[in-house]
Protein backbone atom coordinates (compact mmCIF):
# COMPACT_ATOMS: atom_id res chain seq x y z
CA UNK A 1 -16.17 0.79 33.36
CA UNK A 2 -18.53 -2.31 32.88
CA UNK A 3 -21.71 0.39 31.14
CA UNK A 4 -18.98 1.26 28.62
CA UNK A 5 -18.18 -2.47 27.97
CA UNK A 6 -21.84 -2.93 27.69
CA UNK A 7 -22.12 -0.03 25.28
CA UNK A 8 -19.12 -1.93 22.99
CA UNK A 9 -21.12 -4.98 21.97
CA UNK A 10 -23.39 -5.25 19.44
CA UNK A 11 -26.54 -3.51 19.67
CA UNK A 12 -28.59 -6.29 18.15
CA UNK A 13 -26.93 -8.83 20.76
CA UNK A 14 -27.77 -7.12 23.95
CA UNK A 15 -31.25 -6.30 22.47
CA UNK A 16 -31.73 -10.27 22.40
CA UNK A 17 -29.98 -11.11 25.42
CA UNK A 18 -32.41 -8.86 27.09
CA UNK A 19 -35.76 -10.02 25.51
CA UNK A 20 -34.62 -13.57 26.51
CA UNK A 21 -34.04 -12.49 29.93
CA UNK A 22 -37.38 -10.31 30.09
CA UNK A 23 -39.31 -13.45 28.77
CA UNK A 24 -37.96 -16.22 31.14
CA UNK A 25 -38.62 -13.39 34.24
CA UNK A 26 -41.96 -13.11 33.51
CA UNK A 27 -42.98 -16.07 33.24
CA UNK A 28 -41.38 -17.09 36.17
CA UNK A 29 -43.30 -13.86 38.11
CA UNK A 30 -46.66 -15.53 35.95
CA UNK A 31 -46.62 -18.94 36.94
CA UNK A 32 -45.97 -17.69 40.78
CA UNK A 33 -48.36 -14.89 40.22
CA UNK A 34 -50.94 -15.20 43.59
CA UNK A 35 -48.24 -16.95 45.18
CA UNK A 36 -46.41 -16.03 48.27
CA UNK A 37 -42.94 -17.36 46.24
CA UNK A 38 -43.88 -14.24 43.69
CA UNK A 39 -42.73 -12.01 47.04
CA UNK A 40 -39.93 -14.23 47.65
CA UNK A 41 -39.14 -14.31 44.24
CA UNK A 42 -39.54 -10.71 43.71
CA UNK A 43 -37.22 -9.78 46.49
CA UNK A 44 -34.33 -12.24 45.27
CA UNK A 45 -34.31 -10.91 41.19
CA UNK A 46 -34.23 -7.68 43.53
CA UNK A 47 -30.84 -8.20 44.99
CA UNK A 48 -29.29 -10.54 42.92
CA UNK A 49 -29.95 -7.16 39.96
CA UNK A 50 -28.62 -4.53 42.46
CA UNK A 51 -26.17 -6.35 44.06
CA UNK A 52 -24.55 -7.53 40.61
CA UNK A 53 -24.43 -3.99 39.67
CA UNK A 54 -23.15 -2.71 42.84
CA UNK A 55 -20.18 -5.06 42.65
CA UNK A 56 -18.98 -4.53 39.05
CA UNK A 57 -19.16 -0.84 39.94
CA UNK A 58 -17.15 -1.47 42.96
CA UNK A 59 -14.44 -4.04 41.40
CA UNK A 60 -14.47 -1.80 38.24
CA UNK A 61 -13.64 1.32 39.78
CA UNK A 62 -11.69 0.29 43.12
CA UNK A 63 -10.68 -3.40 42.45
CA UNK A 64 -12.14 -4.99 45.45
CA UNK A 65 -11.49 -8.38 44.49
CA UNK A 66 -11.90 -10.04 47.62
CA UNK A 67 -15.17 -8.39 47.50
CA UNK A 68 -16.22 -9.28 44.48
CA UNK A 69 -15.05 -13.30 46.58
CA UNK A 70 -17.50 -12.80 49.11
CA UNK A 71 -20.21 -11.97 46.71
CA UNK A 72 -19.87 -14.44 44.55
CA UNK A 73 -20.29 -16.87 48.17
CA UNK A 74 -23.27 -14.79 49.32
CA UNK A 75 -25.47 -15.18 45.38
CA UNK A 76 -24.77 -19.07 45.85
CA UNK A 77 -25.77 -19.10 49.35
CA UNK A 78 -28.99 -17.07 48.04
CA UNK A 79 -30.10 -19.31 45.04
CA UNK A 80 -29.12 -22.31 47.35
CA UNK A 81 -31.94 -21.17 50.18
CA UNK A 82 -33.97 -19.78 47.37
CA UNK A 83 -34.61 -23.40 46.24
CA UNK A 84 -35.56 -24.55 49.57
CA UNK A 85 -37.77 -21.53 49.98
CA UNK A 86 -39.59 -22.40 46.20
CA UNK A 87 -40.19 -26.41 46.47
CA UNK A 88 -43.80 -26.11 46.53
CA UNK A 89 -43.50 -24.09 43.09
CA UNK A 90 -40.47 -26.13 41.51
CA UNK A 91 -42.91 -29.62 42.46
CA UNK A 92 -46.12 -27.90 41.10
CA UNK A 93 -43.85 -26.55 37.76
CA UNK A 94 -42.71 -30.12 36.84
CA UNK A 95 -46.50 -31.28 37.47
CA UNK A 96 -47.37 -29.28 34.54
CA UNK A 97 -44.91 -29.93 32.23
CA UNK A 98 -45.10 -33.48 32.52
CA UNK A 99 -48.94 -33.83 32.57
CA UNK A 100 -50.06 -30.58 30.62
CA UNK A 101 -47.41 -30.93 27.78
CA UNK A 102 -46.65 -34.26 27.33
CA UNK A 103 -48.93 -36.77 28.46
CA UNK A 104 -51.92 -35.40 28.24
CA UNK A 105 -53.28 -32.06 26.06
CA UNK A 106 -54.84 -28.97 27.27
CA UNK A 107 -57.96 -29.98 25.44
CA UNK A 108 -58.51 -32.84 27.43
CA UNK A 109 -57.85 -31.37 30.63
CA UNK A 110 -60.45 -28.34 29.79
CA UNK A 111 -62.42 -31.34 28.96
CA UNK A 112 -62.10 -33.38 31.77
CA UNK A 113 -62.24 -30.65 34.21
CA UNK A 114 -65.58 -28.57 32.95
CA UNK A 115 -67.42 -32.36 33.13
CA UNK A 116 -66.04 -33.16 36.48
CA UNK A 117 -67.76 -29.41 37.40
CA UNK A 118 -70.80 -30.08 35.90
CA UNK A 119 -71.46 -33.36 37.54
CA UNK A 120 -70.68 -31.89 40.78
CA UNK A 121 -73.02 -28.86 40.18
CA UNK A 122 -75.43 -30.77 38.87
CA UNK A 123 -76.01 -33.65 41.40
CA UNK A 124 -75.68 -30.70 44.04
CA UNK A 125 -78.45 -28.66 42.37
CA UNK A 126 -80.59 -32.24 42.55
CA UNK A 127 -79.92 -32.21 46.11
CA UNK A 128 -81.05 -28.85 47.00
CA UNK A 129 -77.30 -28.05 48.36
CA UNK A 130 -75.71 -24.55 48.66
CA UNK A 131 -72.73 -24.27 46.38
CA UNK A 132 -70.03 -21.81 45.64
CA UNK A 133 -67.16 -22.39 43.21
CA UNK A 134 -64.85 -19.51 41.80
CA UNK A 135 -62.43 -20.18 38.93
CA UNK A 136 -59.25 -18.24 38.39
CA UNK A 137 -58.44 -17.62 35.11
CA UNK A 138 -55.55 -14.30 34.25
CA UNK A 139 -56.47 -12.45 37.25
CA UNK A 140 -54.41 -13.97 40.62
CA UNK A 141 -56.72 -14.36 43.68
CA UNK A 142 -54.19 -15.07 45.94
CA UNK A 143 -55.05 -12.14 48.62
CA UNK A 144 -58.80 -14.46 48.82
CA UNK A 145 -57.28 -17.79 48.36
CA UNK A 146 -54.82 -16.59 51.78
CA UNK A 147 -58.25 -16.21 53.51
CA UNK A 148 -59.70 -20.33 53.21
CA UNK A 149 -57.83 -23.36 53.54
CA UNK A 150 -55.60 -24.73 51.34
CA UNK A 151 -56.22 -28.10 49.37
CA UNK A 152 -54.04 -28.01 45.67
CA UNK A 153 -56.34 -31.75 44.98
CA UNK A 154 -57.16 -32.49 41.18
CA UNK A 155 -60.34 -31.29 40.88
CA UNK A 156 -63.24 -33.95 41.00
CA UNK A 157 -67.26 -34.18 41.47
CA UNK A 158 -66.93 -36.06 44.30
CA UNK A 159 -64.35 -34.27 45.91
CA UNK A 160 -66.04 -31.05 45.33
CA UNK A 161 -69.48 -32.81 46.53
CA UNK A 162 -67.72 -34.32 49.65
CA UNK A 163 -66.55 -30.22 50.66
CA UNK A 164 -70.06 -28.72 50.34
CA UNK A 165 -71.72 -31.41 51.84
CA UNK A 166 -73.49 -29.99 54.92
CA UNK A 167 -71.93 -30.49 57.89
CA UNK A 168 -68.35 -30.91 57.04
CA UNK A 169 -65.74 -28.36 58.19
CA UNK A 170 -64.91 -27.22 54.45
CA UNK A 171 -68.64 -26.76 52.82
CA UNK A 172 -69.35 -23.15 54.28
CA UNK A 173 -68.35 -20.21 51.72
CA UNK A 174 -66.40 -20.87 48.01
CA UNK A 175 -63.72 -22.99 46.84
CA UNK A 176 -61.26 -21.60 44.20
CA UNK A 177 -59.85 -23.64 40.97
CA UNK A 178 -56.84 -23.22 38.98
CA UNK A 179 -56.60 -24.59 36.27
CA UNK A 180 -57.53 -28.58 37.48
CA UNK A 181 -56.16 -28.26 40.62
CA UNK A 182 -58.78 -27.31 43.60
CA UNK A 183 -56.76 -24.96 45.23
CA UNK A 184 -58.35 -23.70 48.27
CA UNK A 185 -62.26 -24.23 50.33
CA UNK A 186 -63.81 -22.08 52.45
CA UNK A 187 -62.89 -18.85 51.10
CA UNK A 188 -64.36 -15.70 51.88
CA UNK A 189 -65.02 -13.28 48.54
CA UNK A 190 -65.87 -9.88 48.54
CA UNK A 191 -69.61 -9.19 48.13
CA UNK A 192 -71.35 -6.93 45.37
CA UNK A 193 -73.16 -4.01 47.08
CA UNK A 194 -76.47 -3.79 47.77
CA UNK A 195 -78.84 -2.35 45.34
CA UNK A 196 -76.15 -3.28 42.46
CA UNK A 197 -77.15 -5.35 39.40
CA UNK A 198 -80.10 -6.17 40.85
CA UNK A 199 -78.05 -7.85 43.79
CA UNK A 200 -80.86 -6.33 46.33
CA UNK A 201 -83.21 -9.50 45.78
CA UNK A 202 -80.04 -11.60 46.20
CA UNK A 203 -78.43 -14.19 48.63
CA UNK A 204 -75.21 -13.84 50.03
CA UNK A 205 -73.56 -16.39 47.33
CA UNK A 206 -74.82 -14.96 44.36
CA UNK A 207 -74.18 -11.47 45.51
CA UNK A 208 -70.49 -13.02 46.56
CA UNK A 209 -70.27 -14.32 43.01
CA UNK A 210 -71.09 -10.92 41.48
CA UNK A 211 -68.30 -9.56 43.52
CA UNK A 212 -65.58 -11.51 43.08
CA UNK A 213 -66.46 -11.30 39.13
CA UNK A 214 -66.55 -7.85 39.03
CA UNK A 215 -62.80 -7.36 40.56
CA UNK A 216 -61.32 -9.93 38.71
CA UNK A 217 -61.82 -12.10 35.09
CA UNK A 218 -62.95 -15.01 37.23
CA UNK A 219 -65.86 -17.43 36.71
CA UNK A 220 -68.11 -18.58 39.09
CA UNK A 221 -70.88 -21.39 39.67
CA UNK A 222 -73.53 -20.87 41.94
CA UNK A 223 -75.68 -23.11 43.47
CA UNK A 224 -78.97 -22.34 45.35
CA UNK A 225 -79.44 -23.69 48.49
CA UNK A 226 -83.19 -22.57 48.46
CA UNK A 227 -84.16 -23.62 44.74
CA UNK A 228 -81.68 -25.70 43.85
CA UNK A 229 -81.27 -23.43 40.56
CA UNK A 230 -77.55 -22.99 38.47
CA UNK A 231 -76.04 -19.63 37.70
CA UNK A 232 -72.83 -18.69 36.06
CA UNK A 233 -71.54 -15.17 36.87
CA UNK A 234 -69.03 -13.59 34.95
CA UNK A 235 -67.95 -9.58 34.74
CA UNK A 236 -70.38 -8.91 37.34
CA UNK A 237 -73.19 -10.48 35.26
CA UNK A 238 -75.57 -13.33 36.60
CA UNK A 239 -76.39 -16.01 34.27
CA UNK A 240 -79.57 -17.98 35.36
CA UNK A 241 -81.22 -21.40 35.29
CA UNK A 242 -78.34 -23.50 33.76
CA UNK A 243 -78.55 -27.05 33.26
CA UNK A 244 -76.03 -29.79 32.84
CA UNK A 245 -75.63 -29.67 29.07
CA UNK A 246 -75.71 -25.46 28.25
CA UNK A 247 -73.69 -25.07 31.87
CA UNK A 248 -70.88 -27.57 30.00
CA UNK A 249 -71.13 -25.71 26.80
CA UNK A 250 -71.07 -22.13 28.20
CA UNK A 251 -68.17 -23.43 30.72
CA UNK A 252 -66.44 -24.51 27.72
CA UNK A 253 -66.55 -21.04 25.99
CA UNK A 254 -65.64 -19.32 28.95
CA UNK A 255 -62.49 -21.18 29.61
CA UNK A 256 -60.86 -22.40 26.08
């Protein structure tokens, strides 16, 4: 029986085999985390694991090797479509090991990315123009990010001007950033109840910004249309009358 060929080898052996495995799966299932591939991927461990057990069952027990053929067929055929189905993820994967690890550090893309929001925020705050912009940190918002438009552009301030510049098709509700990528625009977040944290006296982008912080670990910049005045919400808490140099430090904080 393959469990009692299992149970033969060393204990210390497996135990490592098994952490190894358990690591690479879950980072695999955290990087796609959000993602429609973490369904597809998901599904796949799912019969790859009870199909591989099935069989050595099977072949152990009854000696169906022309079975155990026609499996071995079917898993390539699987892991062969299953890196058709994950090219968006494989592409994005070797993006960040080849610009977040070795040419450039995670310090200077924190950097570069909190300045490039600033700048945006802050010549958008100038110009009196509405502003929403949510970013993801542990928490996957994949189930809002489904509801906007996707983008995946390296974030910018004029990009992120250009989308909330009224008029264009992209400026109503919030965009969504991932790390420095701007993942999605108009995207619809959930919004904090009335009479909540004082969100009674609020407009629909703050309150939107004190919902989508109070479900999830995210950040999020708000802009008022009316005043022109900068807020940072995080856990459900509104942080007021920002400007360029404390929103860069506090942003800074928040993310490192």
């Amino acid at each position: 029986m393959y469990f009692t060929r299992v149970a033969g080898y060393p204990l210390y052996k497996v135990a490592i085999e098994l952490i190894v495995i358990g690591l690479v799966v879950y980072w695999i299932v955290d990087f796609l985390e959000g993602t429609r591939g973490e369904r597809l991927f998901r599904a796949v461990i799912f019969i790859l694991v009870v199909g591989f057990l099935v069989m050595k069952l099977l072949v152990g027990q009854f000696q169906f090797e022309r079975l155990q053929y026609l499996f071995n067929g079917f898993v390539i055929g699987v892991l062969i479509i299953a890196v058709a189905a994950f090219q968006p993820e494989v592409r994005r994967a070797l993006m960040r090991i080849g610009q977040s690890h070795f040419w450039s550090s995670a310090s200077q893309q924190l950097s570069r990315t909190v300045e490039e929001l600033a700048v945006a925020v802050t010549a958008l705050s100038e110009a009196r123009i509405g502003a929403i912009i949510v970013i993801e940190k542990r928490v996957a918002l994949g189930e809002f990010i489904e509801t906007g438009v996707r983008v995946d552009a390296r974030v910018t301030s004029d990009l992120l001007k250009t989308i909330f510049q009224p008029g264009t098709a992209l400026h109503d509700m919030a965009v969504v950033i991932r790390g420095d990528r701007l993942i999605a625009a108009r995207v619809q977040l959930p919004l904090a109840e009335p009479g909540g944290i004082g969100s009674a006296s609020l407009g629909s982008r703050h309150r939107a910004a004190l919902g989508i912080t109070t479900g999830s670990d995210a950040i999020c910049l708000v802009v008022s249309e009316e005043t022109g005045i900068i807020s940072v919400a995080e856990n459900g808490k509104l942080t007021r009358n920002m400007d360029e140099a404390r929103l860069k430090k506090h942003l800074s904080s928040l993310l490192s």
